[in-house]
N, C-alpha and C. Protein backbone atom coordinates (compact mmCIF):
# COMPACT_ATOMS: atom_id res chain seq x y z
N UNK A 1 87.59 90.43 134.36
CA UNK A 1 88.84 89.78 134.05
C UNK A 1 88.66 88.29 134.28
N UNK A 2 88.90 87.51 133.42
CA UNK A 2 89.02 85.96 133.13
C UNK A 2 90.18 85.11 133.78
N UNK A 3 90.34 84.35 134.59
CA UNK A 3 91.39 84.21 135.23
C UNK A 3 91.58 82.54 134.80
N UNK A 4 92.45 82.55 134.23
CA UNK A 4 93.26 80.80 133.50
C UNK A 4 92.93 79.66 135.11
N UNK A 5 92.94 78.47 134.50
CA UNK A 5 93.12 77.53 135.41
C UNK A 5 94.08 77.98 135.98
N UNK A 6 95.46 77.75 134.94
CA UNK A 6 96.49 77.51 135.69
C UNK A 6 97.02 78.98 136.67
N UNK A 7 96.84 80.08 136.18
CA UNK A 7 96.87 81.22 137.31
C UNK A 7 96.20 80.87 138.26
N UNK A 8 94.93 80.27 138.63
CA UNK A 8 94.39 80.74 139.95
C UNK A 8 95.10 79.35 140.54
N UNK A 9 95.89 78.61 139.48
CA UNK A 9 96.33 77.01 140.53
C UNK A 9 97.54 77.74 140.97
N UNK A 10 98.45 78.58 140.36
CA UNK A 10 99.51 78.48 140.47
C UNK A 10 99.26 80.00 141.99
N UNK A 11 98.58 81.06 142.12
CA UNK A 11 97.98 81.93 143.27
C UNK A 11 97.65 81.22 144.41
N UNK A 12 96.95 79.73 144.21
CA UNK A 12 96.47 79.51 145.15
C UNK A 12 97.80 77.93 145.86
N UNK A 13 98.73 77.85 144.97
CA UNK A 13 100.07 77.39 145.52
C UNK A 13 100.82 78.07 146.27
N UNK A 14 100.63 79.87 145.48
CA UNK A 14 101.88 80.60 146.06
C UNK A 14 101.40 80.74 147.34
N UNK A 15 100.03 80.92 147.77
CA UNK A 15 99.34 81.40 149.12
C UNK A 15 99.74 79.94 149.98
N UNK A 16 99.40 78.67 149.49
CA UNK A 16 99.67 78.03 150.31
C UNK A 16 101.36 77.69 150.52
N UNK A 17 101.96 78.10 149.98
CA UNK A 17 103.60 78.01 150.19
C UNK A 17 103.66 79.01 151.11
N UNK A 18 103.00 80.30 151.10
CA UNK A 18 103.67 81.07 151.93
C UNK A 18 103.43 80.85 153.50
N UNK A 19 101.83 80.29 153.18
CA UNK A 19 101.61 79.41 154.49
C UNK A 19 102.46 78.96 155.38
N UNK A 20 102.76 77.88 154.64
CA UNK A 20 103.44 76.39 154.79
C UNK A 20 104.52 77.28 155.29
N UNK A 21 105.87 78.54 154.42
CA UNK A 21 106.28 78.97 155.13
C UNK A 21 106.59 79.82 156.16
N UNK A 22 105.59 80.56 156.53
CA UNK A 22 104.65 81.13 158.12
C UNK A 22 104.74 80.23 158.74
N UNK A 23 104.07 79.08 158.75
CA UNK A 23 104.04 77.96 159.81
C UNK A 23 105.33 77.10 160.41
N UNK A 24 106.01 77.06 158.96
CA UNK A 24 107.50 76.46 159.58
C UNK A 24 108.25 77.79 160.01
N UNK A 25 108.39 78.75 159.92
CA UNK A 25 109.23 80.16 160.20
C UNK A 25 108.67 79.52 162.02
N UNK A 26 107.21 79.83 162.12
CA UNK A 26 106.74 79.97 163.48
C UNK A 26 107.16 78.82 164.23
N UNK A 27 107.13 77.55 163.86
CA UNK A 27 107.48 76.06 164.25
C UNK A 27 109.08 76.13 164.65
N UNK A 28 109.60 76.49 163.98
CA UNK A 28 111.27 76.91 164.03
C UNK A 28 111.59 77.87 165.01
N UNK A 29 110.85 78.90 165.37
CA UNK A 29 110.76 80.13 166.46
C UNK A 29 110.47 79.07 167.76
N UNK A 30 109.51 78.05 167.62
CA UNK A 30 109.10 78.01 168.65
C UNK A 30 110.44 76.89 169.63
N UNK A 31 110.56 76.25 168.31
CA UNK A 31 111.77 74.56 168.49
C UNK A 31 113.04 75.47 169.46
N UNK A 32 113.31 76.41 168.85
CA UNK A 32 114.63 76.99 168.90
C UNK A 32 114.37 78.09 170.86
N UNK A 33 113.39 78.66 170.70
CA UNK A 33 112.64 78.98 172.04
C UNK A 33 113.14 78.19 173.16
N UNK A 34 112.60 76.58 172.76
CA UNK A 34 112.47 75.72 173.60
C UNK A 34 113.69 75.61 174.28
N UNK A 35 114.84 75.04 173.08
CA UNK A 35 116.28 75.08 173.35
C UNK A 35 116.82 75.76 173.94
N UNK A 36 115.89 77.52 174.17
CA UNK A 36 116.93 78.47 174.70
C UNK A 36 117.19 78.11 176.30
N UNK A 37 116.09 76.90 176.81
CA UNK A 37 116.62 76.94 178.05
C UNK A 37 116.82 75.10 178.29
N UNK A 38 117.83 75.31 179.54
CA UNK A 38 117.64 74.22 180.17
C UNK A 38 117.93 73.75 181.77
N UNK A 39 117.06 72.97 182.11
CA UNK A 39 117.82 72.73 183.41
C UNK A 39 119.19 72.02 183.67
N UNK A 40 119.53 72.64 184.87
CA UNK A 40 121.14 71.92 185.24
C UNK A 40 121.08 70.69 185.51
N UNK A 41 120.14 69.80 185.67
CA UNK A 41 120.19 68.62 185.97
C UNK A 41 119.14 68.12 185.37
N UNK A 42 119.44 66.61 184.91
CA UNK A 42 118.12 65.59 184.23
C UNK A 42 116.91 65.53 185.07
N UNK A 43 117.23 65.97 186.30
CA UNK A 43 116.34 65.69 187.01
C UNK A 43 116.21 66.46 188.31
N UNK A 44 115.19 67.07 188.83
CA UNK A 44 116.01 67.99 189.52
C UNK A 44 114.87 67.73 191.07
N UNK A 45 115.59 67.86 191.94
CA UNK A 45 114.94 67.53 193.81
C UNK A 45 116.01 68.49 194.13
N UNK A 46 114.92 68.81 194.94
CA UNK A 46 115.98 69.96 196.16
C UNK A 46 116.04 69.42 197.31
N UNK A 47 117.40 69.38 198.01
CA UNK A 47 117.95 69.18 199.14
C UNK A 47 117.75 69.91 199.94
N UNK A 48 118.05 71.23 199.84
CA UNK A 48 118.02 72.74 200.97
C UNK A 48 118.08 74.09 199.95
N UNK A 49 116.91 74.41 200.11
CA UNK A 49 116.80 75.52 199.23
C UNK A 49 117.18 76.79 200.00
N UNK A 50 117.23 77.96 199.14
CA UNK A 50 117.70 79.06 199.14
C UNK A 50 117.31 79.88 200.85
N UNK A 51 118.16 80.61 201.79
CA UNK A 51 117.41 81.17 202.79
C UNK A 51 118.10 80.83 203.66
N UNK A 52 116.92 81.15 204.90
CA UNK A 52 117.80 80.45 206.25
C UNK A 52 117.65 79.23 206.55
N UNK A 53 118.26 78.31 207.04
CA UNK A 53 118.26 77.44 207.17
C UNK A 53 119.49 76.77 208.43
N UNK A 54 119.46 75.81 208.31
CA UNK A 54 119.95 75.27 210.22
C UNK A 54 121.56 74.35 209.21
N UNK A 55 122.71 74.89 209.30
CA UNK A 55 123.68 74.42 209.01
C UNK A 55 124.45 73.46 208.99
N UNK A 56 124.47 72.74 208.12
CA UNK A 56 124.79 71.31 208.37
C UNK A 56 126.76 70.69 209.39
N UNK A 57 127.29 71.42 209.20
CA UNK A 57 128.23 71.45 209.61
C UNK A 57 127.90 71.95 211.38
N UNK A 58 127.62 73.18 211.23
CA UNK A 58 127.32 73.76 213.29
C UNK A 58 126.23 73.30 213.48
N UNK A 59 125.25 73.51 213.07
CA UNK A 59 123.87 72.95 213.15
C UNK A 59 123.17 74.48 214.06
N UNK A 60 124.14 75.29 213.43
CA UNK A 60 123.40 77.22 214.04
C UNK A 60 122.65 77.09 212.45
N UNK A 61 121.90 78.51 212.74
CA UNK A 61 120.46 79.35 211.88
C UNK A 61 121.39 79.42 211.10
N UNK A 62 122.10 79.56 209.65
CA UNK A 62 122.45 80.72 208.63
C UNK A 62 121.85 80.86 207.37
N UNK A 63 122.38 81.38 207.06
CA UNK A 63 121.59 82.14 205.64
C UNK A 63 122.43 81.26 204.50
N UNK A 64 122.04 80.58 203.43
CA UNK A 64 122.10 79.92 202.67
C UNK A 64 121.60 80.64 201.17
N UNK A 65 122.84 81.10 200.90
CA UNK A 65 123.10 81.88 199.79
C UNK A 65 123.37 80.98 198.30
N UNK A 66 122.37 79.76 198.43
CA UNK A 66 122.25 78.97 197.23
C UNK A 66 121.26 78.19 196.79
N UNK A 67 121.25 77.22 196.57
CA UNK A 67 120.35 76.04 196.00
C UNK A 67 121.51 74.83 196.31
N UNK A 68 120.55 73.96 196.99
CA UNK A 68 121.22 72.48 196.82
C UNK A 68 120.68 71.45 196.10
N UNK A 69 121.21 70.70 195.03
CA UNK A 69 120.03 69.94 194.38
C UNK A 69 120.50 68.57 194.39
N UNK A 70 119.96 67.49 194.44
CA UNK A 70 120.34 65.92 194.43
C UNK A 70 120.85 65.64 192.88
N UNK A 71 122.19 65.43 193.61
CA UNK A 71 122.51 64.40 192.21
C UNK A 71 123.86 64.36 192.57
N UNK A 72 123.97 62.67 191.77
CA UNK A 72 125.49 61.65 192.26
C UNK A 72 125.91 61.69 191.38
N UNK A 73 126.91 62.41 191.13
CA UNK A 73 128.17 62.50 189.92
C UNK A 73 127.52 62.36 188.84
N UNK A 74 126.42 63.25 188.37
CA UNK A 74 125.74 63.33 187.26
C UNK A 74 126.43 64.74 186.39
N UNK A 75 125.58 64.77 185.09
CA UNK A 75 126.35 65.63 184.07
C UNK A 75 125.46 66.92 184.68
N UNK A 76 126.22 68.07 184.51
CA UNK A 76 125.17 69.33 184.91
C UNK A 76 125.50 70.05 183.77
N UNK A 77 124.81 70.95 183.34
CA UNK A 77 124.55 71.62 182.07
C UNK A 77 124.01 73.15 182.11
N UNK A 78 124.18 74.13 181.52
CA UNK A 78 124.47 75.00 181.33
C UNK A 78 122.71 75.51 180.64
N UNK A 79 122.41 76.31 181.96
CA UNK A 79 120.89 76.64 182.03
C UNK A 79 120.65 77.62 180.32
N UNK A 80 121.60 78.52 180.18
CA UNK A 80 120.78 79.37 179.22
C UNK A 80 122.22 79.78 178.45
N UNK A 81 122.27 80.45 177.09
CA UNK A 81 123.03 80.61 176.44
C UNK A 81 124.02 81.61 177.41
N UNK A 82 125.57 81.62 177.58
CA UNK A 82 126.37 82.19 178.01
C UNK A 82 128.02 82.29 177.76
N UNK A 83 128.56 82.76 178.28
CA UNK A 83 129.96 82.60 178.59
C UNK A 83 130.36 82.19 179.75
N UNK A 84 131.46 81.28 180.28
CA UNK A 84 132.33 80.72 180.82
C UNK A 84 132.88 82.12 181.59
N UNK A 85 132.86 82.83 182.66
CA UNK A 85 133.00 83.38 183.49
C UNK A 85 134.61 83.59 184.10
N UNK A 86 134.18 82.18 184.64
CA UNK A 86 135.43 81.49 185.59
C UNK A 86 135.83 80.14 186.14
N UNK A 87 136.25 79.35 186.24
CA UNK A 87 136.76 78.16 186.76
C UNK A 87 137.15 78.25 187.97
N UNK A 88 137.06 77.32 188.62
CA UNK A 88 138.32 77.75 189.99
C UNK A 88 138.45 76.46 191.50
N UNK A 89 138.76 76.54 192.47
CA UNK A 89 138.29 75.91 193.33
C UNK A 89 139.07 75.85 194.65
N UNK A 90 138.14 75.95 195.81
CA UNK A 90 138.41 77.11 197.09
C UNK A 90 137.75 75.72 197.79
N UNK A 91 138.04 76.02 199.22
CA UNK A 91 137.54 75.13 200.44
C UNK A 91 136.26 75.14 200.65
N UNK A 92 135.34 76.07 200.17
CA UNK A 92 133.94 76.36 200.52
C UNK A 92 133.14 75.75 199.44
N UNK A 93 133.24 76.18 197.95
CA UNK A 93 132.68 75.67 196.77
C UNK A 93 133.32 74.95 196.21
N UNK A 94 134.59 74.16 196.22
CA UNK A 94 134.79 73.05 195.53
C UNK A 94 135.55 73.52 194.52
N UNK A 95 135.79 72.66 193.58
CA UNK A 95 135.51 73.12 192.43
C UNK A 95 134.06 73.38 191.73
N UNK A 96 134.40 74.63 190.63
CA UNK A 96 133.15 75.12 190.71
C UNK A 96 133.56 76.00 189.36
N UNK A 97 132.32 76.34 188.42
CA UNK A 97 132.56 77.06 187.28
C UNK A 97 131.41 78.16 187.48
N UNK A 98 131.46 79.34 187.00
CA UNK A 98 131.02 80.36 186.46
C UNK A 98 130.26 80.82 185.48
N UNK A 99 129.11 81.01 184.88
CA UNK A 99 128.74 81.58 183.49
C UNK A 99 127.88 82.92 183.91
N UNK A 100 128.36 83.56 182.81
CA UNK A 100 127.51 84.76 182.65
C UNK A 100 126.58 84.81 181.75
N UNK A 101 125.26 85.00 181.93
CA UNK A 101 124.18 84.45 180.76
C UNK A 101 123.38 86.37 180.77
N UNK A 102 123.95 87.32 180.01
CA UNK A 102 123.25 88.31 180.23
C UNK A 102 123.67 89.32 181.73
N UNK A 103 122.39 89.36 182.41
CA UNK A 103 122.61 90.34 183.62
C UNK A 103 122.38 89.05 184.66
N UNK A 104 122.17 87.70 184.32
CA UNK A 104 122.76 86.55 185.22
C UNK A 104 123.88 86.21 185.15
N UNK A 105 123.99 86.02 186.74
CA UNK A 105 125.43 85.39 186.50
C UNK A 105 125.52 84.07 187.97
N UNK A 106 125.55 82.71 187.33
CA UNK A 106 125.13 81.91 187.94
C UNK A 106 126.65 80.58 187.72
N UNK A 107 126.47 80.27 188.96
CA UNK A 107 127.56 79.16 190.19
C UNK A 107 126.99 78.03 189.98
N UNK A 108 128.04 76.77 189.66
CA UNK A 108 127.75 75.35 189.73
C UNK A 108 128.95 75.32 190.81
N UNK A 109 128.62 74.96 192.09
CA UNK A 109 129.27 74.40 192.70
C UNK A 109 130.00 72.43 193.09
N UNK A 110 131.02 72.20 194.18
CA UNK A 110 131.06 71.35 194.41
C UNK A 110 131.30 70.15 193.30
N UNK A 111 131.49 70.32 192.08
CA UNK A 111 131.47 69.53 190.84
C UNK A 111 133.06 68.88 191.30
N UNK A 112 132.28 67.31 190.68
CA UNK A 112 134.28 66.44 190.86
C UNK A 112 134.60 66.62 189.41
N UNK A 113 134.05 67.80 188.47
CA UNK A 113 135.24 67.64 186.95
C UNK A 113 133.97 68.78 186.46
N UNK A 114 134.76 69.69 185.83
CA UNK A 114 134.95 70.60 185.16
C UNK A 114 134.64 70.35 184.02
N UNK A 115 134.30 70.57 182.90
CA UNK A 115 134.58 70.07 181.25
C UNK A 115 134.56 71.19 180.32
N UNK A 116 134.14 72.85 181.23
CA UNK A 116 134.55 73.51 180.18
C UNK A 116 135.74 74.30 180.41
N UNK A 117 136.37 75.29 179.41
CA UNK A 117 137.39 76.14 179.26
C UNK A 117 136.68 77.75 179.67
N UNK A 118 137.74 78.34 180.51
CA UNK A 118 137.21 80.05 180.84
C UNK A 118 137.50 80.24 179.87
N UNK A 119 136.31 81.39 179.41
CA UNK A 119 136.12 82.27 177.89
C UNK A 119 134.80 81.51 176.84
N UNK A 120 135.30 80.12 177.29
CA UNK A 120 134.40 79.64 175.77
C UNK A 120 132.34 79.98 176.29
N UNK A 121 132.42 79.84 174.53
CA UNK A 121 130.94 80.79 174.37
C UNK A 121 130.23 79.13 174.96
N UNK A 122 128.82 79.25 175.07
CA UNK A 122 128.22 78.10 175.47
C UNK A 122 126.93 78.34 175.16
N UNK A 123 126.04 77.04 175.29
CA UNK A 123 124.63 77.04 174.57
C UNK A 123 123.83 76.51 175.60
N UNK A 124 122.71 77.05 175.71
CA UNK A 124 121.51 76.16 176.61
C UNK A 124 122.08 74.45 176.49
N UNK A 125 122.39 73.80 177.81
CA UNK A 125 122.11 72.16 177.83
C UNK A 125 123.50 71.69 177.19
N UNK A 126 124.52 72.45 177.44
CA UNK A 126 125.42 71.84 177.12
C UNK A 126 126.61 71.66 178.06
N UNK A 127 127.33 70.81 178.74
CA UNK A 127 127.60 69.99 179.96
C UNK A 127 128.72 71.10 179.84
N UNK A 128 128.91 71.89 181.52
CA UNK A 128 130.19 72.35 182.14
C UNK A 128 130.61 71.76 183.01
N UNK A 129 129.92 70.31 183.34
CA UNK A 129 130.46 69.02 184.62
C UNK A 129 130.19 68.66 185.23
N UNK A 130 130.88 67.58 185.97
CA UNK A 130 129.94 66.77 186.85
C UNK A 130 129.50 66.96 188.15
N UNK A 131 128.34 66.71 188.99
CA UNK A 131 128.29 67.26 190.16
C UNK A 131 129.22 66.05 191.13
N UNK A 132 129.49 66.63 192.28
CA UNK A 132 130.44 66.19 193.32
C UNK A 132 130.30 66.30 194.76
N UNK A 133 131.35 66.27 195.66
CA UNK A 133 131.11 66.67 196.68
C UNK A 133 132.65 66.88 197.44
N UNK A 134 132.84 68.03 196.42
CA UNK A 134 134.22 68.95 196.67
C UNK A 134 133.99 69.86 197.45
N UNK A 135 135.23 70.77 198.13
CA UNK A 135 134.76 71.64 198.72
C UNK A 135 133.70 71.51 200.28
N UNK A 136 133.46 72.20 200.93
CA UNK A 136 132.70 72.16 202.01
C UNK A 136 131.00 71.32 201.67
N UNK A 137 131.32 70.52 201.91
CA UNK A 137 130.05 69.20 201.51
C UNK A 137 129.80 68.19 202.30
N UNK A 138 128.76 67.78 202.94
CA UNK A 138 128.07 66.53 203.44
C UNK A 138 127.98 65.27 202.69
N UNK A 139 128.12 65.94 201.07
CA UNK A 139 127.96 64.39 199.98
C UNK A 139 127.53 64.92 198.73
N UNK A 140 127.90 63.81 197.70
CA UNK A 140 127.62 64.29 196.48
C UNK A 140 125.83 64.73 196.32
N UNK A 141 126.50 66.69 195.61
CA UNK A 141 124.96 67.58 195.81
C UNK A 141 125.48 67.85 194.20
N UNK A 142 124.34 69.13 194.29
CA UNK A 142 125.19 70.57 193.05
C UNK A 142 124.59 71.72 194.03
N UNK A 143 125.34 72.49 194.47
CA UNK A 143 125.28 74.17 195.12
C UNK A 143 125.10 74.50 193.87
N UNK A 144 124.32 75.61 193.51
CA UNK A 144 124.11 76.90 192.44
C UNK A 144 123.39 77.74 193.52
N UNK A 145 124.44 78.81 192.97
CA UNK A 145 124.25 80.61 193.69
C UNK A 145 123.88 81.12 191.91
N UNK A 146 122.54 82.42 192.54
CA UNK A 146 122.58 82.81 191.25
C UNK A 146 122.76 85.07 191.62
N UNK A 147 123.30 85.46 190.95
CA UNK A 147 123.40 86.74 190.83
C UNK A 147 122.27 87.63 189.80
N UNK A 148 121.48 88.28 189.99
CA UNK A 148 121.17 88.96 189.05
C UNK A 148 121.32 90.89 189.06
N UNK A 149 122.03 91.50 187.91
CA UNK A 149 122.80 92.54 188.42
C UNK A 149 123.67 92.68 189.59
N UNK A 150 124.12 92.01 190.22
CA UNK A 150 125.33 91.72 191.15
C UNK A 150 124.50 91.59 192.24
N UNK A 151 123.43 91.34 192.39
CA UNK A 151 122.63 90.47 193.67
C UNK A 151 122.10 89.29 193.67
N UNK A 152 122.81 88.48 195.02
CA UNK A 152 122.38 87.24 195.17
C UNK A 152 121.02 86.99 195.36
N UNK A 153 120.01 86.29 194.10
CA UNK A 153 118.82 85.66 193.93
C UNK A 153 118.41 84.30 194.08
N UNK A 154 117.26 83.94 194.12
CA UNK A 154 116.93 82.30 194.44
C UNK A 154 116.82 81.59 193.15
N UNK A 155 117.63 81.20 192.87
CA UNK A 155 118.32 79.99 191.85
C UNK A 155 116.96 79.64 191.66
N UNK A 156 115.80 78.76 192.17
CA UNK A 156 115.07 78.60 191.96
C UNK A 156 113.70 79.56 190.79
N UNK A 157 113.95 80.56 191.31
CA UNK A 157 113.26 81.24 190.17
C UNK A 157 113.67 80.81 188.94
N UNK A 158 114.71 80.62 188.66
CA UNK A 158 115.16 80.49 187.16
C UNK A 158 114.46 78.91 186.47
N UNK A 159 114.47 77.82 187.61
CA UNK A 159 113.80 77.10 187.72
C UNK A 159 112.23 76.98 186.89
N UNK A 160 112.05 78.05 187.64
CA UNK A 160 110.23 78.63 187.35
C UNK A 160 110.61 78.90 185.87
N UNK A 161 110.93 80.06 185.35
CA UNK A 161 111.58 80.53 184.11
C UNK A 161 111.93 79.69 183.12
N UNK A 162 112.77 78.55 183.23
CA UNK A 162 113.03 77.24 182.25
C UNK A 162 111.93 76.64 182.36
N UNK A 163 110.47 76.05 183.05
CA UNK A 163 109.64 75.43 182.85
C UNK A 163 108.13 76.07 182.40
N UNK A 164 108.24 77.38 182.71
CA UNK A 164 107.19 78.68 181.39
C UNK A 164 107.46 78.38 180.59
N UNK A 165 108.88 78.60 179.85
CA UNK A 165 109.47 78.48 178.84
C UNK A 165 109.17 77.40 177.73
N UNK A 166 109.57 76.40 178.66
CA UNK A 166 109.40 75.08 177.87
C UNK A 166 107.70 74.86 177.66
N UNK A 167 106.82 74.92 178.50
CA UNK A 167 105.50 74.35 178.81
C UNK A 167 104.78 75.31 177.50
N UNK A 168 105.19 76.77 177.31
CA UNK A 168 104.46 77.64 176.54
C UNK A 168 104.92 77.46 175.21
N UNK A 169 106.04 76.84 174.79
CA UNK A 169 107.12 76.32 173.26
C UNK A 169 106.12 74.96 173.06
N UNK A 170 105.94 74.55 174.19
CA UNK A 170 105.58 72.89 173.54
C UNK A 170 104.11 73.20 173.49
N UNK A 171 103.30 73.71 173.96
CA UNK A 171 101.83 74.17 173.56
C UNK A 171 101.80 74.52 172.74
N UNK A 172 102.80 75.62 172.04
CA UNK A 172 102.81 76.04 170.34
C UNK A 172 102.74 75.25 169.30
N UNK A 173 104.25 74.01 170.17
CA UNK A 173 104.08 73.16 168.96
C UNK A 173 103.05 71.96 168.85
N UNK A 174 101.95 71.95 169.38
CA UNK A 174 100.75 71.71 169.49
C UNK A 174 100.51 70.29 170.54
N UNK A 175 101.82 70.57 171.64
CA UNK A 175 101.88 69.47 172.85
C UNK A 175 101.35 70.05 173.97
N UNK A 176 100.96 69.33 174.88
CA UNK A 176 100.82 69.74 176.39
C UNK A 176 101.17 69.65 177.26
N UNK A 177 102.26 68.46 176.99
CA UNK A 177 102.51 67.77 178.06
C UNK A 177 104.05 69.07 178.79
N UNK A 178 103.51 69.38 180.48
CA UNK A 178 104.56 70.61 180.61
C UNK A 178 106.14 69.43 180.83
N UNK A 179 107.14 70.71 180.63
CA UNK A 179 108.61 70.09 180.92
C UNK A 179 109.41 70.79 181.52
């Protein structure tokens, strides 16, 4: 069988189109990956991590059922796709919002402003408010408690989890540099 110029030009277009769209399908998997997570803060230092620890108020042993992270009335943002939980604010956490992301279910404490609504849907990296130092506080922090299946976990793992995430998306898309 004799095969025309233009057939084997126009076979060897369709192969490279389908390429081209394999590669963007995969490029798009990976962009969108990336997005699925983010950290709560631009920047993130820990103050007093998760555990026991010597109480800033008595200055006794207790158990520290959160994450404390540095930051002065900065924007905090909404680690992974979720819903809006709850709003609220008590003598201990401040004001403080809620999301349920799955079988997480994770606490921004101490925030001086709120910015989202209970119910609304929400996206990786998109601001539920500012951190503060409402509520039972030494000074402007962010407290996050995290739940997974209704047990209190170390916030920090998730930490670990958003920076796999990102480091293994941006190697795809043919970077190295981790984030």
């Amino acid at each position: 069988m004799l095969w025309s110029v233009k057939t084997l030009v126009l076979s060897v277009m369709f192969c490279l189109s389908a390429s081209v769209s394999a590669k963007s399908a995969d490029r798009n998997y990976w962009i969108d990956r990336y997005l699925s997570v983010s950290y709560p803060l631009k920047s993130i230092k820990v103050n007093s991590p998760f555990g026991s620890r010597k109480d800033p108020f008595t200055g006794e042993r207790s158990t520290h059922s959160g994450l404390d992270l540095q930051a002065h009335y900065e924007d905090v943002y909404a680690m992974f796709d979720g819903t809006v939980q709850k709003i609220g604010s008590d003598s201990r956490s401040g004001h403080y919002i809620t999301l349920k992301h799955g079988e997480y279910v994770i606490s921004y404490c101490h925030l001086s402003k709120v910015t989202a609504s209970e119910g609304e849907e929400l996206i990786a990296g998109d601001i539920v408010g500012v951190s503060g130092s409402t509520g039972r506080s030494t000074g402007p922090h962010l407290h996050m408690t995290c739940r997974y299946k209704g047990e209190i976990v170390d916030p920090y793992t998730l930490f670990i989890y958003v920076r796999e995430v990102r480091a293994e998306a941006a190697k795809a898309l043919g970077g190295t540099r981790m984030v």
